[in-house]
N, C-alpha and C. Protein backbone atom coordinates (compact mmCIF):
# COMPACT_ATOMS: atom_id res chain seq x y z
N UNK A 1 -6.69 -25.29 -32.18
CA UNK A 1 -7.74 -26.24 -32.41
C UNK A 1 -8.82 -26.23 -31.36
N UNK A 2 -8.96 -25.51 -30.46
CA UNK A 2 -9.59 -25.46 -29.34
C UNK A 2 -10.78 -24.13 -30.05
N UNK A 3 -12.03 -24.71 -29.11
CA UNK A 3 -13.12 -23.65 -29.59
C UNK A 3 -12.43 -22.45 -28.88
N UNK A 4 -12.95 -20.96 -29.15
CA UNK A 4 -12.39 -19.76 -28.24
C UNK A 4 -13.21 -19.51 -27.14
N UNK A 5 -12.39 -18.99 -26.53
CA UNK A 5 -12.83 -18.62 -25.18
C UNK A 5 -11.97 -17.36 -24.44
N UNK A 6 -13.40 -17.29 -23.76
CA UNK A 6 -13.06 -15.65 -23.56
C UNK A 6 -11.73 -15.61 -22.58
N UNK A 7 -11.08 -14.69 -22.96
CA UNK A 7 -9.66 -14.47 -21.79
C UNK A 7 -9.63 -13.19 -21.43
N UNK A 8 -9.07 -12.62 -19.85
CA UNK A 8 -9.27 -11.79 -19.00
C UNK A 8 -8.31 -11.80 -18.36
N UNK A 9 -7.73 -10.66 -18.88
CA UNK A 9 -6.27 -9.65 -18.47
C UNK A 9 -6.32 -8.52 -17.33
N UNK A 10 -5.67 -8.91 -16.60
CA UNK A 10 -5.57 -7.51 -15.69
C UNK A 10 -4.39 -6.88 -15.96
N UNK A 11 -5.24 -5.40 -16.12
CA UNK A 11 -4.06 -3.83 -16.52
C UNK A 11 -3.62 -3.20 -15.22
N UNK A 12 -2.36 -3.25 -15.39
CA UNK A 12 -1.94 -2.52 -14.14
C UNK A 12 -1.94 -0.86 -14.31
N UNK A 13 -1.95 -0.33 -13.03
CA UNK A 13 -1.96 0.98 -13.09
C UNK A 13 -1.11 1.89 -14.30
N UNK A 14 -0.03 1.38 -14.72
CA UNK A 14 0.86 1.89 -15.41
C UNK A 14 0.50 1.72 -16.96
N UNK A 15 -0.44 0.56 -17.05
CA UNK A 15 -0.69 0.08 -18.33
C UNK A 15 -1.43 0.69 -18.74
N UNK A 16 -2.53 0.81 -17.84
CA UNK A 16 -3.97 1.42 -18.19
C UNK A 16 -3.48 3.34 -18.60
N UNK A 17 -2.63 3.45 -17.72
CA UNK A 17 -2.21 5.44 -18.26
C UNK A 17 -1.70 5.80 -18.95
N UNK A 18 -0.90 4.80 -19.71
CA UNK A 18 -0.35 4.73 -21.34
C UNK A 18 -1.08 5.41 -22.16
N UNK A 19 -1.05 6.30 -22.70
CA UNK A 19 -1.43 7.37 -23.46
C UNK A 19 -1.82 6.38 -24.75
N UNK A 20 -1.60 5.29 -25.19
CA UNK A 20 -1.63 4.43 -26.34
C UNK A 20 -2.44 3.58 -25.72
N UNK A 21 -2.71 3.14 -24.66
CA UNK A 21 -3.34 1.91 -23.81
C UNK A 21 -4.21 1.55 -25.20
N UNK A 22 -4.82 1.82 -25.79
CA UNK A 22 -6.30 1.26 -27.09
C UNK A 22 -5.30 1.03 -28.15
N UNK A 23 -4.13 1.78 -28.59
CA UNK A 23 -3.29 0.97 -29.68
C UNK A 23 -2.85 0.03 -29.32
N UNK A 24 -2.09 -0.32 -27.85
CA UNK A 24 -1.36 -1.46 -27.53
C UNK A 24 -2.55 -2.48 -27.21
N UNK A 25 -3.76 -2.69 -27.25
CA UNK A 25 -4.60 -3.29 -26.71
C UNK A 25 -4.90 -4.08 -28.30
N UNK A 26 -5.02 -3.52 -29.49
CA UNK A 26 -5.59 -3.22 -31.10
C UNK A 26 -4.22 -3.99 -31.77
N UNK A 27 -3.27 -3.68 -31.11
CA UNK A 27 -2.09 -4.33 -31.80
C UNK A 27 -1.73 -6.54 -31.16
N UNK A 28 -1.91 -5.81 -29.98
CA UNK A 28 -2.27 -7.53 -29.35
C UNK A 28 -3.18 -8.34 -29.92
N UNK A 29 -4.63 -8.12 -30.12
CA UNK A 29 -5.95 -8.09 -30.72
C UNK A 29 -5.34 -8.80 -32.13
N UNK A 30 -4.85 -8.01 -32.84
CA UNK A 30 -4.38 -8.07 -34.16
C UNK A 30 -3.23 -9.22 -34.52
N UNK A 31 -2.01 -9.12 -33.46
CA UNK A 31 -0.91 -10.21 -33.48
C UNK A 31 -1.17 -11.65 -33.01
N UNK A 32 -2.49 -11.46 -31.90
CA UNK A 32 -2.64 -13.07 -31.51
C UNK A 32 -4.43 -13.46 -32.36
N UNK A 33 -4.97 -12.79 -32.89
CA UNK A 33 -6.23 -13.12 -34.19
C UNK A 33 -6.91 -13.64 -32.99
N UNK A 34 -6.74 -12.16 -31.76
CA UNK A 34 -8.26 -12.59 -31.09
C UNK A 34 -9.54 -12.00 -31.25
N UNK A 35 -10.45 -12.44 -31.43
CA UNK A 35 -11.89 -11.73 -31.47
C UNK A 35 -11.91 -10.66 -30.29
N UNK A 36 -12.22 -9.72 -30.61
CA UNK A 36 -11.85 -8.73 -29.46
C UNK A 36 -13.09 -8.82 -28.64
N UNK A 37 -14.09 -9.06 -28.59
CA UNK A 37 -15.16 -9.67 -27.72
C UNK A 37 -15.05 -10.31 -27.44
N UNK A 38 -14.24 -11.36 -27.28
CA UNK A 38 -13.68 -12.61 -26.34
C UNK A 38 -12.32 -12.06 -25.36
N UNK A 39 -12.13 -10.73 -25.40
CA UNK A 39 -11.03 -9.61 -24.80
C UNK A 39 -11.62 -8.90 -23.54
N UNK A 40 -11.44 -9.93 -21.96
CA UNK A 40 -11.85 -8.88 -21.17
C UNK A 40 -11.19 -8.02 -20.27
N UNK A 41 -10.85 -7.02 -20.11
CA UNK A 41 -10.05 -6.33 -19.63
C UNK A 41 -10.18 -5.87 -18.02
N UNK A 42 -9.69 -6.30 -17.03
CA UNK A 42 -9.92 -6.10 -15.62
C UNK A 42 -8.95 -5.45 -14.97
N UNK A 43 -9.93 -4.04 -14.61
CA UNK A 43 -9.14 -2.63 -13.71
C UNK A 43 -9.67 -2.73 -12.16
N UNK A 44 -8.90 -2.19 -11.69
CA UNK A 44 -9.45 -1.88 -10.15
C UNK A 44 -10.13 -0.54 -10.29
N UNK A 45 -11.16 -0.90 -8.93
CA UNK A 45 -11.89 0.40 -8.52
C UNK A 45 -11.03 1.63 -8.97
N UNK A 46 -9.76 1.52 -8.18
CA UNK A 46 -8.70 2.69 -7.65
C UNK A 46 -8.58 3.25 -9.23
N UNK A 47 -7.72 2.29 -10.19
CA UNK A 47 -7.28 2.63 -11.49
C UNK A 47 -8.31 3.55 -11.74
N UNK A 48 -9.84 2.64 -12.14
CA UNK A 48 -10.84 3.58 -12.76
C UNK A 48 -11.21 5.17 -12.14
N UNK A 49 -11.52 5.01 -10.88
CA UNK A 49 -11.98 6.15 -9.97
C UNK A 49 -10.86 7.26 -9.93
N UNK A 50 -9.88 7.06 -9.98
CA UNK A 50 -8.63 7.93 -9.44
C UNK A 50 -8.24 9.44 -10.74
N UNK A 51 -8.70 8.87 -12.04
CA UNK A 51 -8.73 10.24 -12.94
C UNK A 51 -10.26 9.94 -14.08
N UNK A 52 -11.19 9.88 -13.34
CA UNK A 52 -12.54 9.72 -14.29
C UNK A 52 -12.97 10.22 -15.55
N UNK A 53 -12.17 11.18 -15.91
CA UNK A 53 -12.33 12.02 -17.00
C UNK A 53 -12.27 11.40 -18.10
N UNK A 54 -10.15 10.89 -17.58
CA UNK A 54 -9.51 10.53 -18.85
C UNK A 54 -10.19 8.66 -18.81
N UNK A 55 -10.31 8.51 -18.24
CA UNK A 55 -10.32 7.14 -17.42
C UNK A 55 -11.59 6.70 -18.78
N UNK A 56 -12.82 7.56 -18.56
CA UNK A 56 -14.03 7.43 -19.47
C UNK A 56 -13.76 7.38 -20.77
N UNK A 57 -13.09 8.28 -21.05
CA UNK A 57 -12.46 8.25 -22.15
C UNK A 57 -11.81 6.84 -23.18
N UNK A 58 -10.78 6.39 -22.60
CA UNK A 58 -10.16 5.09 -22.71
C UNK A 58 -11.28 3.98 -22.93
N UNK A 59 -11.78 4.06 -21.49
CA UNK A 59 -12.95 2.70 -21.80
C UNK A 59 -13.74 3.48 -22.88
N UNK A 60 -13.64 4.17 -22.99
CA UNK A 60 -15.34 4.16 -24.38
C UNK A 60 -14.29 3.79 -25.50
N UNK A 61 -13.49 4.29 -25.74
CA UNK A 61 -12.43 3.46 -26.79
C UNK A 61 -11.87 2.02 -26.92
N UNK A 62 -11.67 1.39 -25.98
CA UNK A 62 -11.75 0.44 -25.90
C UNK A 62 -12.89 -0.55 -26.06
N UNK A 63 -14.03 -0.18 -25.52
CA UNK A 63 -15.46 -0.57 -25.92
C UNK A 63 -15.41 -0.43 -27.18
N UNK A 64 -15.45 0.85 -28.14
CA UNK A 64 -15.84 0.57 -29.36
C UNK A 64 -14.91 0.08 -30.16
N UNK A 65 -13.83 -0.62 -29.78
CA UNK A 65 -13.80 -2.11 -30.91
C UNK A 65 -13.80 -3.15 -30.09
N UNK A 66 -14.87 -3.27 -29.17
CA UNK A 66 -15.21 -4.54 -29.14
C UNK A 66 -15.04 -5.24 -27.56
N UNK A 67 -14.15 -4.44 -27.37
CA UNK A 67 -13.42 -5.17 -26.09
C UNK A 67 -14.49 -5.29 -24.93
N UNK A 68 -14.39 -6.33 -23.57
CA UNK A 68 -15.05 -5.98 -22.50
C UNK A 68 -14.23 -5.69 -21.15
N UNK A 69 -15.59 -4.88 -20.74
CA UNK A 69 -14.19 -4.40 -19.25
C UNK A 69 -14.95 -4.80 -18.55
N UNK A 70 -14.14 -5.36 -17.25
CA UNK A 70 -14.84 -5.42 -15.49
C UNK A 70 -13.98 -4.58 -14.80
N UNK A 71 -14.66 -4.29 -13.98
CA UNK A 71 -13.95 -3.53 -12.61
C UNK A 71 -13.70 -4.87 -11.69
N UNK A 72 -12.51 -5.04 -11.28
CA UNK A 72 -12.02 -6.10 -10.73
C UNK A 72 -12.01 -5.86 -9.34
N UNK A 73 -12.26 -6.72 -7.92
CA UNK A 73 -12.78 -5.99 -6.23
C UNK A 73 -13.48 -5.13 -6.21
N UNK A 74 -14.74 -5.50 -7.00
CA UNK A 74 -15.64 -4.05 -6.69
C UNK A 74 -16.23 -4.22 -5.48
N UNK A 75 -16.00 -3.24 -4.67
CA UNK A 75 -16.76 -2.53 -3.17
C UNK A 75 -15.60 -2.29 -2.44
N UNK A 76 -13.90 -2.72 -2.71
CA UNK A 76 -13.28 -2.42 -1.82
C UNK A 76 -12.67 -1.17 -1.59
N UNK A 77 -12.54 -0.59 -3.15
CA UNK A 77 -12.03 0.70 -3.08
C UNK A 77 -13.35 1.82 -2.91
N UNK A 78 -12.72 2.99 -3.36
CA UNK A 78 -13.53 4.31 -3.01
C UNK A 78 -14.32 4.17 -4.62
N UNK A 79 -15.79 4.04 -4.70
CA UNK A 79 -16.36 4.61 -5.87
C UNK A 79 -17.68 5.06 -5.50
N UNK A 80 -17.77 6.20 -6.95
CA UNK A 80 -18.23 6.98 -7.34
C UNK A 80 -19.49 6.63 -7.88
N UNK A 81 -20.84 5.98 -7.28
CA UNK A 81 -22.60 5.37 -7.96
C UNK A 81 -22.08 6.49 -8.89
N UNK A 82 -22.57 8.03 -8.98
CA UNK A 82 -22.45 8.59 -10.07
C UNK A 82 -22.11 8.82 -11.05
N UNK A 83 -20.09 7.93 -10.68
CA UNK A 83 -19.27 7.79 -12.17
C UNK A 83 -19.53 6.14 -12.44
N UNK A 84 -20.21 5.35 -11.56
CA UNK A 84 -20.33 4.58 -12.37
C UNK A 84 -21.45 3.92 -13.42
N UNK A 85 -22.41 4.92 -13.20
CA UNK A 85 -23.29 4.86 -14.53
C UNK A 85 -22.89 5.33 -15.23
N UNK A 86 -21.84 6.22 -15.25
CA UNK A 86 -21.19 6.63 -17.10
C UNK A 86 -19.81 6.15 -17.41
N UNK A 87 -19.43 4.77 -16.93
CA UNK A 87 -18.41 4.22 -17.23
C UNK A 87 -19.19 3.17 -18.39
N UNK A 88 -17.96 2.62 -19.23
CA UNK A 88 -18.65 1.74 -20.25
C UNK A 88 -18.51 -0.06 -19.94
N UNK A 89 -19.30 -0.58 -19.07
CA UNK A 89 -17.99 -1.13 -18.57
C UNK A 89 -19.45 -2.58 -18.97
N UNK A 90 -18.74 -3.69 -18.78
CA UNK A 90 -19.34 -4.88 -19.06
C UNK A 90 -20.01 -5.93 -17.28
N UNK A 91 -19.16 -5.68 -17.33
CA UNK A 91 -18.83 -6.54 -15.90
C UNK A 91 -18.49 -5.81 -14.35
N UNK A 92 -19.31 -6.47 -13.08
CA UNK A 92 -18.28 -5.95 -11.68
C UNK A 92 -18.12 -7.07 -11.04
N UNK A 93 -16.76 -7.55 -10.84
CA UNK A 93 -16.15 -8.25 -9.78
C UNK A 93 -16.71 -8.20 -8.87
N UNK A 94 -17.43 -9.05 -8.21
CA UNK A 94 -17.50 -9.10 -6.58
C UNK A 94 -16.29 -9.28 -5.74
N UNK A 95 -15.89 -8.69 -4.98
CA UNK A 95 -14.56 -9.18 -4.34
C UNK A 95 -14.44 -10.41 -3.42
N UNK A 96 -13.78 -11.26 -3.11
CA UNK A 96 -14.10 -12.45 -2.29
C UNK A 96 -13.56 -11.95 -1.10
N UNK A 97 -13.49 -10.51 -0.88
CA UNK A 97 -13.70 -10.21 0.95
C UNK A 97 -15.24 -10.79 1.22
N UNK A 98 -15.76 -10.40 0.39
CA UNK A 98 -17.35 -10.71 0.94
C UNK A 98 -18.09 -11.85 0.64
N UNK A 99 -17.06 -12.51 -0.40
CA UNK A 99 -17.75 -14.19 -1.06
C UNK A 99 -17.39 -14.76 0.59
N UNK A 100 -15.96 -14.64 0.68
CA UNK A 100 -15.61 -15.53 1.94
C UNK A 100 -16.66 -15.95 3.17
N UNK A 101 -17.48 -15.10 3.89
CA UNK A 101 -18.29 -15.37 4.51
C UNK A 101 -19.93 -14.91 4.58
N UNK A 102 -20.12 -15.06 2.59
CA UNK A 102 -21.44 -14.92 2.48
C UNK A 102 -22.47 -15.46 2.96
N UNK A 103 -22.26 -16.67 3.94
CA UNK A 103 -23.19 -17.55 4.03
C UNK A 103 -23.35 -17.52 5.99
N UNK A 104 -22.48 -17.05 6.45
CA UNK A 104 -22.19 -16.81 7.85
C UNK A 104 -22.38 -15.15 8.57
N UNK A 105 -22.35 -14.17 7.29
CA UNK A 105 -22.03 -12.72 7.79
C UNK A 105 -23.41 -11.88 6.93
N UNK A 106 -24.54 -11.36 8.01
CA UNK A 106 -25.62 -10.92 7.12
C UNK A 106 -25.38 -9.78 6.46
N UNK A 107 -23.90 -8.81 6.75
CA UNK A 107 -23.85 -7.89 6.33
C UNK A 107 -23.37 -7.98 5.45
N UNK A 108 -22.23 -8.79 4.76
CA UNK A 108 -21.89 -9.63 3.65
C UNK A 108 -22.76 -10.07 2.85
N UNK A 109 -23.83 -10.85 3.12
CA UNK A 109 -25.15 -11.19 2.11
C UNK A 109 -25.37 -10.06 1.81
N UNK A 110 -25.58 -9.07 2.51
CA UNK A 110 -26.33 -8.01 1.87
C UNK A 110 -25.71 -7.33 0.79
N UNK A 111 -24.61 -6.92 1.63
CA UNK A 111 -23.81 -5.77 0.61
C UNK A 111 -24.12 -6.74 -0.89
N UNK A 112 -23.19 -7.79 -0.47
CA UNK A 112 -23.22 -9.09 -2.31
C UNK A 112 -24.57 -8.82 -2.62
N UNK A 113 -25.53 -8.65 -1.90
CA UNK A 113 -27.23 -8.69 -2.69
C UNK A 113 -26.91 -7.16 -3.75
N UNK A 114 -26.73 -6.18 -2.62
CA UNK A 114 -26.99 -4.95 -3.06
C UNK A 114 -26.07 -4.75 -4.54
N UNK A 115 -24.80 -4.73 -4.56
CA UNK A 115 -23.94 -5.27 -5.53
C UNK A 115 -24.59 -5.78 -6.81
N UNK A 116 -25.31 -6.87 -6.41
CA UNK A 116 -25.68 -7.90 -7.71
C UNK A 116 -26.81 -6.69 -8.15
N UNK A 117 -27.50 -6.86 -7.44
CA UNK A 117 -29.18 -5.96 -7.60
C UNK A 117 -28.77 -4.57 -8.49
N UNK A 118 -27.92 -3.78 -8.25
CA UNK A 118 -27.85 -3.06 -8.55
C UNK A 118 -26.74 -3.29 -9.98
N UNK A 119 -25.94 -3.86 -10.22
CA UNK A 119 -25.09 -4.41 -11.43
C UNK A 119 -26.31 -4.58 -12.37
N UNK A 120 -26.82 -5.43 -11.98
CA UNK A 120 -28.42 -6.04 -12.95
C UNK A 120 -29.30 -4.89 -13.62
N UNK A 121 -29.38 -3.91 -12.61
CA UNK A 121 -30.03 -3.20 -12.98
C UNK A 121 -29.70 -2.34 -13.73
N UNK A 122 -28.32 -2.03 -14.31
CA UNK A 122 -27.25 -1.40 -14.65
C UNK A 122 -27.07 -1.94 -15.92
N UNK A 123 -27.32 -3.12 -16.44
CA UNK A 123 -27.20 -4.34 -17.71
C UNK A 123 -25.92 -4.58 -16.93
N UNK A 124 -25.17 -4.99 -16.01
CA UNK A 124 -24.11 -5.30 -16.10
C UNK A 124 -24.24 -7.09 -15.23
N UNK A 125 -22.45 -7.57 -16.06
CA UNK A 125 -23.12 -9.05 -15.15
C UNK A 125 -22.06 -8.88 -14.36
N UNK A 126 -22.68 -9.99 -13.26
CA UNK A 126 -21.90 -9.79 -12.31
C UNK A 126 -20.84 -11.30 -11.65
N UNK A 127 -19.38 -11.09 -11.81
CA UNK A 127 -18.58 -12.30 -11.54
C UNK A 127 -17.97 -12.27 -10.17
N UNK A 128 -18.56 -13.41 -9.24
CA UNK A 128 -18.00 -13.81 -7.53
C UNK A 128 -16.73 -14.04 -7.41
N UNK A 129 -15.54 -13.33 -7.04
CA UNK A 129 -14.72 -13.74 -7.15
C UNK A 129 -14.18 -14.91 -5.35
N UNK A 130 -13.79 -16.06 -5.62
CA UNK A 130 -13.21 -16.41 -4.61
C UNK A 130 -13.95 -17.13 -3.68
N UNK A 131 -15.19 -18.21 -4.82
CA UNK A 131 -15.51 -19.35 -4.25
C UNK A 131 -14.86 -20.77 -4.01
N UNK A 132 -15.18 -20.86 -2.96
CA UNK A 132 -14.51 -21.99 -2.25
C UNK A 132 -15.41 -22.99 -1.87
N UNK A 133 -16.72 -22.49 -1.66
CA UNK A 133 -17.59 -24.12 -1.12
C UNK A 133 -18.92 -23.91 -1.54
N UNK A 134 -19.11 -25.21 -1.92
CA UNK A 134 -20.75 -25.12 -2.85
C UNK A 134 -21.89 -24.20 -1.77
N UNK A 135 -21.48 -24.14 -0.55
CA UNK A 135 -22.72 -23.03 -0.32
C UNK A 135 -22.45 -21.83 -0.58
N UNK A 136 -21.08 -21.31 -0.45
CA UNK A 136 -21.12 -20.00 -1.43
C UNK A 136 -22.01 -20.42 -2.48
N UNK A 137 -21.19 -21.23 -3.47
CA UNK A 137 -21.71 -21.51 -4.82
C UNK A 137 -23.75 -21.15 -4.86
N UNK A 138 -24.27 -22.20 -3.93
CA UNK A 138 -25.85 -22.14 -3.80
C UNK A 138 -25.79 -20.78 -3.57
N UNK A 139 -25.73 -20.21 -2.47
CA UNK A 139 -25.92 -18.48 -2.25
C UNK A 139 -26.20 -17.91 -3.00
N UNK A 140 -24.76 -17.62 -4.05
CA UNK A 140 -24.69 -17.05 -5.10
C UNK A 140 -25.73 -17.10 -6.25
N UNK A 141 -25.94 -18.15 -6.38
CA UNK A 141 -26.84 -18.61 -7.46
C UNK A 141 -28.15 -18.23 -6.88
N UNK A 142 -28.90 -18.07 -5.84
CA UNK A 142 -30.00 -18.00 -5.61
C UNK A 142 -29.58 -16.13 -5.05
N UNK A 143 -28.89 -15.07 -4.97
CA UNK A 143 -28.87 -14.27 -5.95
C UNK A 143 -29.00 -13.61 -7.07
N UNK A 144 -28.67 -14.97 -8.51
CA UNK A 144 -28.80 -14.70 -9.36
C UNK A 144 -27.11 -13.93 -10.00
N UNK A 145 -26.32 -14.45 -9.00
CA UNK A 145 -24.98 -14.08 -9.90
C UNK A 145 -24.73 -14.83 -11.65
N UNK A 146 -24.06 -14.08 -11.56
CA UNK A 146 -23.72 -14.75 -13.30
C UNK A 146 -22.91 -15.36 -13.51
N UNK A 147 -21.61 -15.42 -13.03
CA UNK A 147 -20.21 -15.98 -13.29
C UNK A 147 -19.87 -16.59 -11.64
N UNK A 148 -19.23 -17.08 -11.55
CA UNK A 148 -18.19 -17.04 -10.17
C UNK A 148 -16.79 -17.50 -10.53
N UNK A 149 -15.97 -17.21 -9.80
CA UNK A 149 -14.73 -17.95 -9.94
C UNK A 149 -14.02 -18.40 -8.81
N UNK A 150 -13.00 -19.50 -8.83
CA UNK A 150 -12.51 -19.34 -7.12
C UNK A 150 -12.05 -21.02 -6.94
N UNK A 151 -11.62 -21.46 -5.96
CA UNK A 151 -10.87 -22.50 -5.99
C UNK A 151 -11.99 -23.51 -6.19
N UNK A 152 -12.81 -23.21 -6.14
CA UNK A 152 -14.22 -24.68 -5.34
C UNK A 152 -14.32 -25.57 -7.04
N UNK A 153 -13.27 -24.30 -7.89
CA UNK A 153 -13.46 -24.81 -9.45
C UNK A 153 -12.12 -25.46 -10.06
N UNK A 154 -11.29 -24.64 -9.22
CA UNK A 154 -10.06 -25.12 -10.10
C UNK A 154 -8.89 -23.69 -9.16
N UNK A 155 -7.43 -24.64 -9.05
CA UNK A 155 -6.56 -23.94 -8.47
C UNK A 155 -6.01 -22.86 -9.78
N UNK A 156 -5.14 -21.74 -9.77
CA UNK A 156 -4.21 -21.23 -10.64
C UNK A 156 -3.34 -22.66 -11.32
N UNK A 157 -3.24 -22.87 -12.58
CA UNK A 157 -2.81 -24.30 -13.13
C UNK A 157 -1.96 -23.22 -14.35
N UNK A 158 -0.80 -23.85 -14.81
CA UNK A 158 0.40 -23.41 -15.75
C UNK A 158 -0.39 -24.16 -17.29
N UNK A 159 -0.08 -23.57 -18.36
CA UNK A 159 -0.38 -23.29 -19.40
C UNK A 159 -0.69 -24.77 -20.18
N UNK A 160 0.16 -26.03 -19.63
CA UNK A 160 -0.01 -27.22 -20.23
C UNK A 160 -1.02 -28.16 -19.44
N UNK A 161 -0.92 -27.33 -18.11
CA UNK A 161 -2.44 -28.24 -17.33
C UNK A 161 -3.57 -27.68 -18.10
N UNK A 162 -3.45 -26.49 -18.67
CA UNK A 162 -4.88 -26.00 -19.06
C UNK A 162 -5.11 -26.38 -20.65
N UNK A 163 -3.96 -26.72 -21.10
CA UNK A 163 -4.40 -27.33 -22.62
C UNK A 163 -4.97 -28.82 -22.16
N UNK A 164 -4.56 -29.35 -20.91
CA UNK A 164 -5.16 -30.87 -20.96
C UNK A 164 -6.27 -30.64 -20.62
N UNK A 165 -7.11 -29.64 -19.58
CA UNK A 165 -8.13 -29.63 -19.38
C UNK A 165 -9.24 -29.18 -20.79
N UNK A 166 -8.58 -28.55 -21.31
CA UNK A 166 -9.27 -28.04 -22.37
C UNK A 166 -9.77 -28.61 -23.69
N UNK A 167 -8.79 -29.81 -24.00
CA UNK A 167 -8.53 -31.41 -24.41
C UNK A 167 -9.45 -32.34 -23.93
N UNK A 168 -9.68 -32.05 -22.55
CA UNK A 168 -10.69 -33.05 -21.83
C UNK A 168 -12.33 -33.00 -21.96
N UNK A 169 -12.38 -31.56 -21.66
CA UNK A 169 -13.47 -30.61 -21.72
C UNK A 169 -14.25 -29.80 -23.10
């Protein structure tokens, strides 16, 4: 009874190399009657970067029915500017190594600038992970981030706190 809303799964290394990863993704899709555009799928740098070939592959399959992907801690691992204009991807995580003291560390503002600036420019949006205090929050926003997430909103809460909030809201 609740309007839908988008939900965002993280694939573990093992999940994502499943030779089926887009059937088992199509069969979930199918058993719980989710709109697969309300399906976002969150990999690490490492996962994506580590076999690019096959890696491209998958996400463009997954993209074309529908699904969205983020790269989840983007800047902490090793990537590839070059592979990542030909990934299909929706979204980049900001990592909250660098939310943490965006507002205190200029090299932190920056990198998060450079990050956003360049996501944007990319069509991609970009989600803060691991705000904690409305001046992150202001920061961010006068960036021009898109999403954030992080305690300053709400702790990790079990499945019946979130039907009451959802009830409320």
């Amino acid at each position: 009874g609740f309007p839908q809303v988008r939900v965002s799964v993280n694939l573990s290394m093992r999940q994502f190399t499943d030779a089926a990863i887009t059937k088992s993704v199509m069969k979930a899709i199918d058993l719980s009657k989710l709109d697969p555009g309300l399906l976002d799928l969150e990999l690490t740098e490492s996962m994506v970067m580590s076999n690019a070939e096959r890696t491209i592959g998958a996400l463009r399959e997954l993209k074309s029915i529908g699904v969205r992907l983020s790269i989840d801690d983007f800047g902490t691992g090793y990537s590839s500017l070059s592979r990542l204009k030909d990934l299909p991807l929706s979204t980049l995580k900001l990592d909250q190594s660098f939310v943490r003291t965006i507002t205190r560390d200029r090299n932190n503002a920056a990198i998060s600038r450079a990050i956003i600036g360049l996501s944007h420019s990319l069509d991609l949006r970009v989600v803060a992970e691991g705000v904690e205090t409305p001046d992150q929050l202001e920061f961010l926003r006068g960036l021009e981030c898109d999403e954030v997430q992080g305690f300053l909103f709400s702790r990790p809460v079990p499945v019946p706190a979130m039907t009451r909030f959802l009830e409320v809201h």
